[in-house]
Protein backbone atom coordinates (compact mmCIF):
# COMPACT_ATOMS: atom_id res chain seq x y z
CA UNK A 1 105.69 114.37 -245.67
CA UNK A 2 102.28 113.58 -246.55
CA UNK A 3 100.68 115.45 -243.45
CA UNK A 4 103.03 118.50 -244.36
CA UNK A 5 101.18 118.57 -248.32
CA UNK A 6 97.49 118.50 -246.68
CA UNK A 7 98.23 121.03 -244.35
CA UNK A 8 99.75 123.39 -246.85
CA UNK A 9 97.34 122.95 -249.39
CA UNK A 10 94.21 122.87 -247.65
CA UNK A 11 94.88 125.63 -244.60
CA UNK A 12 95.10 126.00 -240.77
CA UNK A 13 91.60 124.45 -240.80
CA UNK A 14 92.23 121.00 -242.20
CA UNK A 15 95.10 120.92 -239.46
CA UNK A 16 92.80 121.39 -236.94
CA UNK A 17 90.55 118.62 -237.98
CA UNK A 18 93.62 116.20 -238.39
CA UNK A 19 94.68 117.08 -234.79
CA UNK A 20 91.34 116.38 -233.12
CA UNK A 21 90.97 113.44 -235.25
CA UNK A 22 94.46 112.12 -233.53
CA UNK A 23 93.77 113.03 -230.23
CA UNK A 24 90.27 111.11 -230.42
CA UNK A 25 91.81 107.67 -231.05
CA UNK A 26 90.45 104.93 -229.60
CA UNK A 27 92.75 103.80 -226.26
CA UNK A 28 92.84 100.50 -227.78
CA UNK A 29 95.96 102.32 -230.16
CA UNK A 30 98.44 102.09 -227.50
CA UNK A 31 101.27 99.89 -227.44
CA UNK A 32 102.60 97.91 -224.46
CA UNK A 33 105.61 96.40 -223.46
CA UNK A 34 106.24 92.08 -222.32
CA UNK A 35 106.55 91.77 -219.06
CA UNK A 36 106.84 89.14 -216.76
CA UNK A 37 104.23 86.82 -215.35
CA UNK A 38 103.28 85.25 -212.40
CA UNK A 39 100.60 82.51 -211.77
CA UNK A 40 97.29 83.90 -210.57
CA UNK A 41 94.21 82.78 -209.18
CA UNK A 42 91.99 85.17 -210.61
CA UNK A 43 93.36 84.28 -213.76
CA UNK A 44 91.84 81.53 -216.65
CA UNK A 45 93.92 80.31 -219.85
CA UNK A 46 93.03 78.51 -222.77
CA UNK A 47 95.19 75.86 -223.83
CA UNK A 48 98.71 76.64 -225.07
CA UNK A 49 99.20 76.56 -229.01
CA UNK A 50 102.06 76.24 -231.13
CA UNK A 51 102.77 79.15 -233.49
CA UNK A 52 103.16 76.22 -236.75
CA UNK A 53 105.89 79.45 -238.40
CA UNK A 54 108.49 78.75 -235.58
CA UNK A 55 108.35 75.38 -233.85
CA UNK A 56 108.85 75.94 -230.06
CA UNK A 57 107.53 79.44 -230.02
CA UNK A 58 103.90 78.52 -228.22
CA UNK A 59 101.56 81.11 -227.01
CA UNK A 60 98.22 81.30 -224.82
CA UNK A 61 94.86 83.88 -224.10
CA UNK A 62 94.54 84.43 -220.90
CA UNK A 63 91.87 86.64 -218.98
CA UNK A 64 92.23 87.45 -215.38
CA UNK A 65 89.39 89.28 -213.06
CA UNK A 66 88.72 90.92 -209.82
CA UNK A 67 86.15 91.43 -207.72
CA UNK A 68 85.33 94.57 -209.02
CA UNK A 69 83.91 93.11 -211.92
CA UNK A 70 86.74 94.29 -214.22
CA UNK A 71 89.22 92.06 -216.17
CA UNK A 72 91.83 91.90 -218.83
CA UNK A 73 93.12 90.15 -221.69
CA UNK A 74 96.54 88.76 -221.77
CA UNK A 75 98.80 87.22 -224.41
CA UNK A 76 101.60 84.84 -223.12
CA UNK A 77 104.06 83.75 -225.16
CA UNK A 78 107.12 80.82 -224.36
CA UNK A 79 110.27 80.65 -226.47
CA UNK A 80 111.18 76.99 -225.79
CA UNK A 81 113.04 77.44 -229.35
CA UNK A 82 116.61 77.17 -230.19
CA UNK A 83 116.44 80.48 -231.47
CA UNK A 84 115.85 84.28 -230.46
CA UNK A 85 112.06 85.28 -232.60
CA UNK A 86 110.85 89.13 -233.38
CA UNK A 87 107.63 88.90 -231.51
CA UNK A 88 104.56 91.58 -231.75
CA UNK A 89 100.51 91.04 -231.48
CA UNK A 90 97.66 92.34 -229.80
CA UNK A 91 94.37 91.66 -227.87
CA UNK A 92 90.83 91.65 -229.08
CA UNK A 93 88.48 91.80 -226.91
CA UNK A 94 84.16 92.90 -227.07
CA UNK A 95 84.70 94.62 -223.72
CA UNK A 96 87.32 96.67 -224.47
CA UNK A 97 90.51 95.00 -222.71
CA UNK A 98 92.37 95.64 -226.47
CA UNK A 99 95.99 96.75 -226.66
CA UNK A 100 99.22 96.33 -229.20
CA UNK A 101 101.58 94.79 -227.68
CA UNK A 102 105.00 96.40 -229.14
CA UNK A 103 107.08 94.09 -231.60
CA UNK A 104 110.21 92.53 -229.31
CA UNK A 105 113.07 90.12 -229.37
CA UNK A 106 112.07 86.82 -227.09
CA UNK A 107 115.08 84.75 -226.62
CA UNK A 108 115.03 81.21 -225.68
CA UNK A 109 114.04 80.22 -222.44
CA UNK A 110 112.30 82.82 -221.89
CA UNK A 111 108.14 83.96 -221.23
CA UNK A 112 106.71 87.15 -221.36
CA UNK A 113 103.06 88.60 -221.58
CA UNK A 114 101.00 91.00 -223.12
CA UNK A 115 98.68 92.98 -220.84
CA UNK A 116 95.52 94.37 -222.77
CA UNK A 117 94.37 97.47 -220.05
CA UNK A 118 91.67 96.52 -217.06
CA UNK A 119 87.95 97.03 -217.90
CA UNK A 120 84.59 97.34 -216.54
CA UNK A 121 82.60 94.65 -217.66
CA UNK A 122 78.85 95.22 -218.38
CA UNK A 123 76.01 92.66 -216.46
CA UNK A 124 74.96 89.69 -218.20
CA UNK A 125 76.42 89.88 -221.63
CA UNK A 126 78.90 87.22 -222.78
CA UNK A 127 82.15 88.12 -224.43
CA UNK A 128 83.87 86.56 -227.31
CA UNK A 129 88.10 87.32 -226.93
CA UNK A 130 91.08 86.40 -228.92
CA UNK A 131 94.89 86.95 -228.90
CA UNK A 132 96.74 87.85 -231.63
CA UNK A 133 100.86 86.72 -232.16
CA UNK A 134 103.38 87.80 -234.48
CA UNK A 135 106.74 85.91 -234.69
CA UNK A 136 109.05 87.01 -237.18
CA UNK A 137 106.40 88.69 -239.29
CA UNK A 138 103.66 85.45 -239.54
CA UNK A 139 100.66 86.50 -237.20
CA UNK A 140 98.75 83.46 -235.95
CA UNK A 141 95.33 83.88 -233.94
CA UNK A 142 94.22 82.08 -230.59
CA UNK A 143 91.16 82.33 -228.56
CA UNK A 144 91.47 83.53 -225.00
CA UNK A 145 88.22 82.92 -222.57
CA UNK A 146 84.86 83.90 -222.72
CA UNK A 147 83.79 86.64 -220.09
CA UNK A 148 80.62 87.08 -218.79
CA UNK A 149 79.80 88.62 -215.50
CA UNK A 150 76.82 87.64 -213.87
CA UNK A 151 74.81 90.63 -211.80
């Protein structure tokens, strides 16, 4: 409805603007699905956490490479709960592995992760990462591991 008022009152123009302002978003906008995952050795994890709003909802950053020098950020979450949780979150990452991971049910028993996209990463510069978890609307912050590759 709002879009609809701007375009009408300010012209073609203004819809133009709006358009290429849409189309220009960042890549880091999309949202992903959980999926399964499966041990890997090109992968590192920090240490599981619990997410204090739900007790046996715990969660992880990972980051996994190859050896084209290009990696990505990964949120894992575990449901050891009683309970099914409404799960969402994202990625944050200085190189650029950032995604939103779309908001789920995770029933008990069950893990799933969060796959931010694959990236270059630039020589020589060390990156600062972080995953981000929502369970049933109370978003709770853990690091995932430093990258730096070394050229």
């Amino acid at each position: 409805m709002k879009l609809r008022r701007i375009v009408s009152g300010a012209g073609l123009a203004v819809a133009s603007v709006v358009t290429v302002a849409v189309a220009a978003a960042p890549a880091s906008a999309a949202t992903v699905n959980w999926k399964e995952i499966s041990p890997n050795p090109n992968m590192r994890c920090e240490d599981t956490i619990d997410h204090v709003t739900y007790p046996g909802v715990k969660f992880q950053g990972c980051v996994a490479f190859n050896a084209n020098g290009d990696a990505q950020v990964i949120l894992v979450v575990n449901n050891q709960g009683p309970k099914a949780v409404n799960i969402g979150g994202w990625t944050s990452s200085q190189f650029g592995s950032n995604v939103t991971c779309a908001d789920s049910v995770l029933n008990p028993g069950f893990q799933r992760a969060c796959f931010g996209p694959t990236v270059h990463v630039p020589c020589n510069i060390t990156y600062n990462n972080s995953v981000h978890l929502t369970v049933n609307g109370s978003t709770k912050i853990a690091p995932a591991p430093t990258v730096t590759r070394v050229c």
